[in-house]
Protein backbone atom coordinates (compact mmCIF):
# COMPACT_ATOMS: atom_id res chain seq x y z
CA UNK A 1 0.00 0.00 0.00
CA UNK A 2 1.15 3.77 -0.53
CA UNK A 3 1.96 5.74 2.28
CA UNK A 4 3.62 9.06 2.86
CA UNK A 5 6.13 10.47 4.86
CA UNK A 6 7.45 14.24 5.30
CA UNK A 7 11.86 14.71 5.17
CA UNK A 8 12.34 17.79 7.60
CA UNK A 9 12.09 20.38 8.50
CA UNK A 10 16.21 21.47 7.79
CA UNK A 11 17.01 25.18 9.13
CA UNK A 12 16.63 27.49 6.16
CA UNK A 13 20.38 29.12 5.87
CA UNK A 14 21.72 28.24 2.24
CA UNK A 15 20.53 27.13 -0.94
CA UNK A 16 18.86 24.21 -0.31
CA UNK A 17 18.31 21.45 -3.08
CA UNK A 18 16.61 17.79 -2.60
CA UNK A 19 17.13 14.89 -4.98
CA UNK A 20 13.61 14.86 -5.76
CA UNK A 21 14.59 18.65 -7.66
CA UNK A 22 12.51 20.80 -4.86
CA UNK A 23 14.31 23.70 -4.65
CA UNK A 24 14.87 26.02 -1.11
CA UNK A 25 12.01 23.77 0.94
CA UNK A 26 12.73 22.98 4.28
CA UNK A 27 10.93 19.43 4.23
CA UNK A 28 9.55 17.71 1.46
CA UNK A 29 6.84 14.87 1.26
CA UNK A 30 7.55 11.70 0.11
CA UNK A 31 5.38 8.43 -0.90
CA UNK A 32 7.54 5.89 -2.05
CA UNK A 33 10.76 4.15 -1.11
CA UNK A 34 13.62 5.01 -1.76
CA UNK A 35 17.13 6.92 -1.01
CA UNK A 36 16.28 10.79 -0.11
CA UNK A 37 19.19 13.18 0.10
CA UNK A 38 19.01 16.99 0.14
CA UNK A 39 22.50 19.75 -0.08
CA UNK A 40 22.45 23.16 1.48
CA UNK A 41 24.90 25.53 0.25
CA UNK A 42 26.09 28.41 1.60
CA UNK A 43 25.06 31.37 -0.67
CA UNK A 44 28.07 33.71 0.57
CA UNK A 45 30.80 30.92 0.06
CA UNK A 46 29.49 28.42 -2.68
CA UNK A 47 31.79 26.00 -2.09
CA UNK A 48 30.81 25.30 1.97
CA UNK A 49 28.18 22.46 1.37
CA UNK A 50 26.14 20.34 3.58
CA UNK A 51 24.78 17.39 2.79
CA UNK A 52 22.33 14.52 3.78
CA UNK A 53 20.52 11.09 2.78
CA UNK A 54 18.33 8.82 3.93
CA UNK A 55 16.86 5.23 2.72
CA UNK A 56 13.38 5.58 3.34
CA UNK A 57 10.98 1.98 3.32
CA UNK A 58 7.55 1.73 3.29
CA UNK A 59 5.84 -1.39 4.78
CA UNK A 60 2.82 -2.36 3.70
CA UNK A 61 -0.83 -2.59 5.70
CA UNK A 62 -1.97 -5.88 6.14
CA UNK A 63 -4.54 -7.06 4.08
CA UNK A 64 -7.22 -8.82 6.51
CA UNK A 65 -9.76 -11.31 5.09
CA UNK A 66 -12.50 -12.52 7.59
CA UNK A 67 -14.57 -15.59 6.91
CA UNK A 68 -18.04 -16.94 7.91
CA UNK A 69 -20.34 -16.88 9.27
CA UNK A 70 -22.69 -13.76 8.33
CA UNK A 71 -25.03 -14.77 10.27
CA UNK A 72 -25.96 -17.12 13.40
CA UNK A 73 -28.92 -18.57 15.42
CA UNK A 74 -30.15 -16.89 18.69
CA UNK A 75 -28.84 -18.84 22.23
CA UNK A 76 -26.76 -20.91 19.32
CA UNK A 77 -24.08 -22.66 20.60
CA UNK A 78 -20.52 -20.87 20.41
CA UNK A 79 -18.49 -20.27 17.36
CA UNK A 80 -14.58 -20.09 16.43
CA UNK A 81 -14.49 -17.25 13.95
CA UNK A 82 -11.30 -17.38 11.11
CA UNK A 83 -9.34 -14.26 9.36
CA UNK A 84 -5.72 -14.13 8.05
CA UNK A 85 -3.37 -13.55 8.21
CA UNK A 86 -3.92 -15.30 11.77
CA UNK A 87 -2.43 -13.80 14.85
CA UNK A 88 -4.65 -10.68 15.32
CA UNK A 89 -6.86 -9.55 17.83
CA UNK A 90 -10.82 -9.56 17.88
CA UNK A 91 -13.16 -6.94 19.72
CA UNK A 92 -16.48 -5.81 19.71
CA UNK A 93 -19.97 -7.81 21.31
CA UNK A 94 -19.93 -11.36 22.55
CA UNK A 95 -16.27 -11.57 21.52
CA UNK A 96 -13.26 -12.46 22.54
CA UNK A 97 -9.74 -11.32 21.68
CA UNK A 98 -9.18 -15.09 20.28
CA UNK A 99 -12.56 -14.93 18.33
CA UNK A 100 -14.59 -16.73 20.44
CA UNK A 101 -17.93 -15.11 19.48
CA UNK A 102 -20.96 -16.33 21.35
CA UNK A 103 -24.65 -15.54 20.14
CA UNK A 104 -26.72 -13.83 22.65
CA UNK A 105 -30.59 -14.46 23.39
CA UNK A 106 -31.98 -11.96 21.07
CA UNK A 107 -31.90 -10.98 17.50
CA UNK A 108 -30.47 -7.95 16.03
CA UNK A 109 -26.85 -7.51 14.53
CA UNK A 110 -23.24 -7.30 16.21
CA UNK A 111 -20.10 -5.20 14.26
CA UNK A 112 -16.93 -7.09 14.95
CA UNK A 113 -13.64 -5.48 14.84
CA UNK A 114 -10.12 -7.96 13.24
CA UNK A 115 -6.87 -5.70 14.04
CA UNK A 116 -3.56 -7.20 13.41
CA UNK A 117 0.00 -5.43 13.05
CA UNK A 118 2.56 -6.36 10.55
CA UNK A 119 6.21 -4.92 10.56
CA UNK A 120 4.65 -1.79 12.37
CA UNK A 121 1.86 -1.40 10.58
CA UNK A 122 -1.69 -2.13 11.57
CA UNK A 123 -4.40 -3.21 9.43
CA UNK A 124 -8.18 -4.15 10.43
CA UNK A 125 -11.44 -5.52 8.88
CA UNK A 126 -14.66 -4.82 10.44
CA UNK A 127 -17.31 -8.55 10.17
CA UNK A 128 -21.20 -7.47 10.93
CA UNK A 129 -23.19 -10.87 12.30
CA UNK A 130 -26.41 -10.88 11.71
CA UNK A 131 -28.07 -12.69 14.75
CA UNK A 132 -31.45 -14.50 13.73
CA UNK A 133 -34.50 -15.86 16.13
CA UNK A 134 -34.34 -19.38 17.08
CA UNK A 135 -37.24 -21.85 17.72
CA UNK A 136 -37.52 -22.41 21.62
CA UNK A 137 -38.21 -26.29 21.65
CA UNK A 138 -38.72 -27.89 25.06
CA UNK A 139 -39.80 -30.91 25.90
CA UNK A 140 -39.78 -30.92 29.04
CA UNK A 141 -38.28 -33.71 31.46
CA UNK A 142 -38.63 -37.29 30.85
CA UNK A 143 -41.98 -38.91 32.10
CA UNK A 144 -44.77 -41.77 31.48
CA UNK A 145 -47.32 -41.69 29.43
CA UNK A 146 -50.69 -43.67 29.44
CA UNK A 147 -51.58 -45.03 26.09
CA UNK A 148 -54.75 -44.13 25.90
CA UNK A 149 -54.55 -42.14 22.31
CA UNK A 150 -54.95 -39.01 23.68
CA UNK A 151 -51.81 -38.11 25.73
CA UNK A 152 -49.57 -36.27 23.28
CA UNK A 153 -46.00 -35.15 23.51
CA UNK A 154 -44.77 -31.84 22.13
CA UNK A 155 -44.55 -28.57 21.87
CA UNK A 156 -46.94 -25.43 21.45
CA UNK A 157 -46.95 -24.63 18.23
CA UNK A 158 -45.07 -21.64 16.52
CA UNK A 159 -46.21 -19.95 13.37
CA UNK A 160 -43.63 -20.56 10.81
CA UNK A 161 -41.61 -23.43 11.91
CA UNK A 162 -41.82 -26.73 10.94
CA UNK A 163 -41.70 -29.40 13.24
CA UNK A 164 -40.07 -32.73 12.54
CA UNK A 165 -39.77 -36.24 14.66
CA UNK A 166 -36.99 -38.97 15.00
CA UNK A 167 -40.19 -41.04 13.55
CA UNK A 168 -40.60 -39.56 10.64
CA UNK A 169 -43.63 -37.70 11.89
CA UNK A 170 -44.22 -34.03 11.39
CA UNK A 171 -46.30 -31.00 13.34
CA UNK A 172 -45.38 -29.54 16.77
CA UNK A 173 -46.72 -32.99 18.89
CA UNK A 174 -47.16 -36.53 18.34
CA UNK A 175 -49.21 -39.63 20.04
CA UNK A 176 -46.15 -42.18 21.41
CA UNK A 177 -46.38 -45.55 20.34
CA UNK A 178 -43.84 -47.53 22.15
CA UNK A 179 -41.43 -46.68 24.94
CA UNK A 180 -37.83 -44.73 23.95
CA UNK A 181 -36.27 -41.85 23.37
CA UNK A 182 -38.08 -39.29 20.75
CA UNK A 183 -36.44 -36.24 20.01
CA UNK A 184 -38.15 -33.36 17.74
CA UNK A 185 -36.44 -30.72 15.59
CA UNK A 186 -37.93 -27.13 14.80
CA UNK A 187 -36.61 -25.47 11.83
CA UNK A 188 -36.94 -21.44 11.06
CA UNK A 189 -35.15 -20.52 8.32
CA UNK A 190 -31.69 -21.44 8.65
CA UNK A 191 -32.06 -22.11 12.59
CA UNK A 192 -32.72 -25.86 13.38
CA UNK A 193 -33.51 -25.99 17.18
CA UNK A 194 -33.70 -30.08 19.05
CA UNK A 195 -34.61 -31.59 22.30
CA UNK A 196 -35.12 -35.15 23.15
CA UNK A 197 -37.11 -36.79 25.80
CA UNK A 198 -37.74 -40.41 27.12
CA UNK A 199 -40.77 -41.93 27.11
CA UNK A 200 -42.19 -44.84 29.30
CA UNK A 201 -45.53 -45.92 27.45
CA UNK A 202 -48.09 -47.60 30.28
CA UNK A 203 -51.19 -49.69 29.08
CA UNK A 204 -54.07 -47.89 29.27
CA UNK A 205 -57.64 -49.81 30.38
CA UNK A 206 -59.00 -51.68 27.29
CA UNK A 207 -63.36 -52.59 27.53
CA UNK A 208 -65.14 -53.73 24.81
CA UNK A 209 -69.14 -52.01 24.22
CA UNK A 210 -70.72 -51.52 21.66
CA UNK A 211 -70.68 -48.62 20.10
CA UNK A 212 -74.49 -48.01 19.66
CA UNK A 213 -78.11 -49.48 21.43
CA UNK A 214 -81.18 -48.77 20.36
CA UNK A 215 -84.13 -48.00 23.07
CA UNK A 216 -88.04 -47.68 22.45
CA UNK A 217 -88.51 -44.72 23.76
CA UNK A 218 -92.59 -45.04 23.46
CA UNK A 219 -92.44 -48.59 25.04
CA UNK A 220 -91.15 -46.77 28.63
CA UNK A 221 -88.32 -49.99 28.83
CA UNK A 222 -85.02 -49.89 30.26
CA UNK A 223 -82.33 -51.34 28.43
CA UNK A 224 -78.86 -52.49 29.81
CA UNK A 225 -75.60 -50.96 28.28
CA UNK A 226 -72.64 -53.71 28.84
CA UNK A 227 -69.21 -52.88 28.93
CA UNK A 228 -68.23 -56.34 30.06
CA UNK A 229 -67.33 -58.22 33.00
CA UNK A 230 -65.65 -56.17 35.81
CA UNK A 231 -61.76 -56.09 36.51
CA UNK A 232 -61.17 -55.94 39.53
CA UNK A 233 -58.22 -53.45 39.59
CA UNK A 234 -60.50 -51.16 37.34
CA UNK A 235 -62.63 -48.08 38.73
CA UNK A 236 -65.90 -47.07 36.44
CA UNK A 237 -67.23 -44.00 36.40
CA UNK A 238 -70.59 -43.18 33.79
CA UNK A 239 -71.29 -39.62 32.76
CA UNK A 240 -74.05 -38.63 32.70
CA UNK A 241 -75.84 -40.44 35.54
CA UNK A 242 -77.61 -43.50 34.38
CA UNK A 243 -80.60 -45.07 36.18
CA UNK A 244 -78.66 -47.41 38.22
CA UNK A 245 -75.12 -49.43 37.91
CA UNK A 246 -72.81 -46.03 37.65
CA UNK A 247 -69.85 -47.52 38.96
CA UNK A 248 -70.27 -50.52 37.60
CA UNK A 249 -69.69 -52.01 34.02
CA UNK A 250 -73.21 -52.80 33.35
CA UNK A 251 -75.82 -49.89 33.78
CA UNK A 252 -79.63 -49.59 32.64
CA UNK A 253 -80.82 -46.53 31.23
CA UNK A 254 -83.78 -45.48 30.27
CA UNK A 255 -82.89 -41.89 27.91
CA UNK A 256 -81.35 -42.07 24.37
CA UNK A 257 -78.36 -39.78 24.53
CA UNK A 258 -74.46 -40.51 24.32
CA UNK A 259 -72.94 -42.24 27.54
CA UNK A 260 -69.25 -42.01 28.45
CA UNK A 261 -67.57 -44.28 30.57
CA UNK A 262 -64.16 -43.28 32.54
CA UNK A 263 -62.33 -46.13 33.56
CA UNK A 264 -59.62 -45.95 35.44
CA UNK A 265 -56.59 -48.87 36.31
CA UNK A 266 -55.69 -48.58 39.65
CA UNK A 267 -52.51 -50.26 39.29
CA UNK A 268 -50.78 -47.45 36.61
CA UNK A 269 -53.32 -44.59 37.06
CA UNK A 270 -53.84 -44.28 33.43
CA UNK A 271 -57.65 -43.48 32.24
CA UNK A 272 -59.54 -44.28 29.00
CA UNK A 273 -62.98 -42.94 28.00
CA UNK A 274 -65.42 -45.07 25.81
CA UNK A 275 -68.67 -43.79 24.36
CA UNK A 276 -71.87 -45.30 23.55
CA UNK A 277 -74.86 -44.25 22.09
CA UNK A 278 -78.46 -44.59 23.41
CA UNK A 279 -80.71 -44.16 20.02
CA UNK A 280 -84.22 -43.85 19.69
CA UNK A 281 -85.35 -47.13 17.55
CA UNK A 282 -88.36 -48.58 17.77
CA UNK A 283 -88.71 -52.51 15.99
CA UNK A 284 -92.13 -52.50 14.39
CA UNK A 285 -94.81 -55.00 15.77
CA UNK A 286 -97.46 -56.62 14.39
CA UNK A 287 -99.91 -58.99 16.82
CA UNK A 288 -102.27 -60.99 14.82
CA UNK A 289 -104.98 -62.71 15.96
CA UNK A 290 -105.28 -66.09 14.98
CA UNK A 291 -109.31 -66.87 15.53
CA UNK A 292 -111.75 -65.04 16.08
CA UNK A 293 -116.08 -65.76 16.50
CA UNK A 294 -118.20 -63.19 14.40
CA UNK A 295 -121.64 -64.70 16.31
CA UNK A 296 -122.37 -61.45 17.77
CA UNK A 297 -121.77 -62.30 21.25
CA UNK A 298 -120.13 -59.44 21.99
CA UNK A 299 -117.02 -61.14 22.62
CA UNK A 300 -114.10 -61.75 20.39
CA UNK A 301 -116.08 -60.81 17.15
CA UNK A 302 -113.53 -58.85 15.19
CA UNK A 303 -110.72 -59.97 13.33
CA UNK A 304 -108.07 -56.90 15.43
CA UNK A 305 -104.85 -56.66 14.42
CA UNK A 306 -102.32 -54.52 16.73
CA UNK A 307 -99.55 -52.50 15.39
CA UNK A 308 -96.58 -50.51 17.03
CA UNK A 309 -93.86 -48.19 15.30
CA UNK A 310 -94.98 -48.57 12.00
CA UNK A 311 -95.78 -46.47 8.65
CA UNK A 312 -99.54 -45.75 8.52
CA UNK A 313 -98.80 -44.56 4.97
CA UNK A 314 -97.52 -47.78 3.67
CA UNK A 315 -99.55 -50.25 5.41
CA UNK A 316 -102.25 -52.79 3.67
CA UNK A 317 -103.97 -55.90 4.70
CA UNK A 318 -105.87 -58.27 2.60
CA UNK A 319 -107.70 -61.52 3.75
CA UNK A 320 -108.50 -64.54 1.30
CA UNK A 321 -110.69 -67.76 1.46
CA UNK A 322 -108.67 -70.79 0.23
CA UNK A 323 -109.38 -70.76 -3.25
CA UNK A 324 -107.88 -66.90 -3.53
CA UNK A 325 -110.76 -64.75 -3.26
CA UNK A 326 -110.34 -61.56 -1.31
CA UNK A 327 -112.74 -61.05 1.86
CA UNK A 328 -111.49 -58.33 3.03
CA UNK A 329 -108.60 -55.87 2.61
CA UNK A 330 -107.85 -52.35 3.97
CA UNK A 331 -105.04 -49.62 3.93
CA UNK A 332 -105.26 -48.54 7.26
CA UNK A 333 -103.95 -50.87 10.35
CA UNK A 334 -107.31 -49.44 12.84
CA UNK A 335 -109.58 -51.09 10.46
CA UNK A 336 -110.98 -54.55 11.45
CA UNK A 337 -113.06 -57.40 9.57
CA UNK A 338 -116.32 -58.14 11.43
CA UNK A 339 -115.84 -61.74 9.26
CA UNK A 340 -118.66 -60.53 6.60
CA UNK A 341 -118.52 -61.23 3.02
CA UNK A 342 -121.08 -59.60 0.40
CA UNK A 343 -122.83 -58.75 3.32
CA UNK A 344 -123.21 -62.20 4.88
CA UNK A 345 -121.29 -64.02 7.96
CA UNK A 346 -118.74 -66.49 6.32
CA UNK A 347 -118.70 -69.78 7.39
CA UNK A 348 -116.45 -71.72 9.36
CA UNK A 349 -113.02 -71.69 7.94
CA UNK A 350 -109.31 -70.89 7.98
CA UNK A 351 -108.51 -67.09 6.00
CA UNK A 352 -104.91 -66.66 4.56
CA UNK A 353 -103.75 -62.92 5.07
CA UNK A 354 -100.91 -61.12 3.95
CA UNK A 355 -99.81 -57.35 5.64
CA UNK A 356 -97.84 -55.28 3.72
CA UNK A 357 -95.75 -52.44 5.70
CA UNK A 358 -93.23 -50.09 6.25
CA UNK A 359 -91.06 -49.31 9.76
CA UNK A 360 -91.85 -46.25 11.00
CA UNK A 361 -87.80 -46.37 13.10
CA UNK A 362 -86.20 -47.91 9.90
CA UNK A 363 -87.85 -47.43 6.54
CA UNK A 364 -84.59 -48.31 4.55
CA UNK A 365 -85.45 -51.54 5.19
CA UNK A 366 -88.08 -51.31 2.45
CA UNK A 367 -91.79 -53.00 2.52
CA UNK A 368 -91.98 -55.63 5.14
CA UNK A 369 -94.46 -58.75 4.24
CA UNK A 370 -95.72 -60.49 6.99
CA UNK A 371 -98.44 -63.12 6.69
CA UNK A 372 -100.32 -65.89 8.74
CA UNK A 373 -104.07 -67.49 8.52
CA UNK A 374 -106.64 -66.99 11.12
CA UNK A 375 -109.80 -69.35 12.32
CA UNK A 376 -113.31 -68.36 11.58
CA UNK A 377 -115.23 -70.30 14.53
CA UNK A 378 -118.75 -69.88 15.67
């Protein structure tokens, strides 16, 4: 590099003449090496002479080169940083003379300062770090967990990271399926953040129910829900109250709505929940009577057929004598045959009927046929 250096000042009492050429100037300056020499002469006596030289060097300023990084996590873990030539001295932020430079807890940006000296001459190189945000992943301390399906591990999540597991699963948590170590890694930008944790998986209660029953709410009947034989090291607990049976596996209810069970093992402490649900369904019925005495007694002389939880808009009923012919037949299941044909009492016999209907609780099931005989008698 070009410097430059000032020769003088020489007392001005002669002539005075440098071996650049300048003429009568008491210093001159210079900017490259060299030999430098400069006579005075007397002005009165010519030949009385002074002279003077001198080698002048310039050194040059180091040239400093600083490397990476640019830029570093938040809370990241210490970092060696690298100039040349080596041998000089850091300063600035989070530094130390060696170039040690440790990131601190928040973001923003830190100047650095390289100064190294070289034959006398000092040279320097300024390095700005950039200091990004960091994920803040946590797991917290090792621990059990029930496996019950619902006891996740993980972290709250952070908008804009991504969350990855050491099972290939992604999102900020995860359901554990076996006992071990699971670490997760959040990534936000160019800051990847880990922790690990060990997990000890403990069974959770397992019941079999099923996982609907259907009660006739019109019929005023209790049915039982069954969630199987009891375990003795088990606790029950039903929500909402049934009828009876609440902390017990079998209870009777007597309202269609969902029921949850809590059950709790005793041995671990881990809970499960199991639902069921109580649903209004109603089978259809049909009660046919199978004689009847049209004599006018006043007892038993109407062919009555009873119906329950059926379609009165897809209902029909026909009655025939053995060789096909129709007596009687209706559309409505409150009508009844007073065993008269054409007007007249039929005689003694046995009437085929058919019904034709529709379930009022399940009318994907189609028309229903349903069909029997019943005895004439007098």
């Amino acid at each position: 590099m070009r410097g430059r250096f000032v020769l003088g000042p020489i007392p001005a009492t002669g002539n005075i003449l440098w071996s650049t050429g300048d003429k009568n100037l008491t210093s001159i300056p210079v900017t490259k090496s060299g030999i430098y020499s400069v006579t005075v002469t007397d002005p009165v006596n010519p030949g009385c002479q002074s002279f003077s030289e001198v080698n002048i060097v310039f050194n040059p300023t180091p040239k400093i080169n600083v490397g990476l990084p640019s830029s570093i996590c938040a809370n990241g873990t210490p970092v060696q940083l690298s100039a040349s030539p080596a041998g000089g001295i850091w300063s600035g932020n989070n530094v130390t003379p060696t170039g040690k430079y440790t990131p601190p807890s928040s973001v923003g940006t830190d100047v650095l300062t390289y100064s190294l000296t070289l034959n006398g001459c000092t040279g320097s190189a300024q390095k700005t770090i950039t200091i990004l945000p960091a994920p803040n992943v946590n797991l917290g301390p090792d621990r059990s967990v029930c496996n019950n399906g619902k006891e996740y591990i993980g972290v709250s999540p952070i908008p804009g990271i991504q969350y990855s597991w050491s099972n290939g699963q992604s999102g900020p948590s995860i359901l554990p399926d076996h006992s071990g170590d699971y670490w997760i890694r959040a990534s936000q930008g160019l800051c990847v953040v880990s922790d690990t944790i060990k997990i000890t998986l403990l069974p959770a209660p397992v019941i079999f129910m099923r996982g609907e029953y259907y009660l006739c709410v019109p019929d005023n009947l209790p049915i039982i829900v069954d969630a199987g034989n009891p375990i003795s090291y088990y606790s029950y607990f039903w929500t909402p109250a049934p009828v009876s049976g609440q902390n017990t596996p079998k209870i009777t209810v007597i309202q269609p709505r969902v029921y949850t069970l809590l059950v709790k093992d005793n041995n671990n402490g881990c809970t499960n929940t199991f639902e069921t649900n109580v649903i209004d369904r109603c089978e259809p019925s049909i009660l046919v009577p199978n004689i009847f005495t049209p004599n006018a007694d006043g007892l038993n002389n109407y062919f009555d057929i009873f119906t329950a939880h059926i379609s009165r808009e897809d209902f029909s009923l026909k009655i025939f004598n053995r060789w096909g012919e129709i007596m009687f037949t209706s559309t409505r299941p409150d009508d009844r045959w007073d065993g008269r044909y054409k007007g007249e009492v039929v005689k003694p016999d046995s009437f085929a009927w058919i019904i034709n209907y529709k379930s009022e609780y399940y009318p994907e099931r189609g028309v229903l046929t349903k069909r029997g005989a019943v005895t004439v008698a007098w």
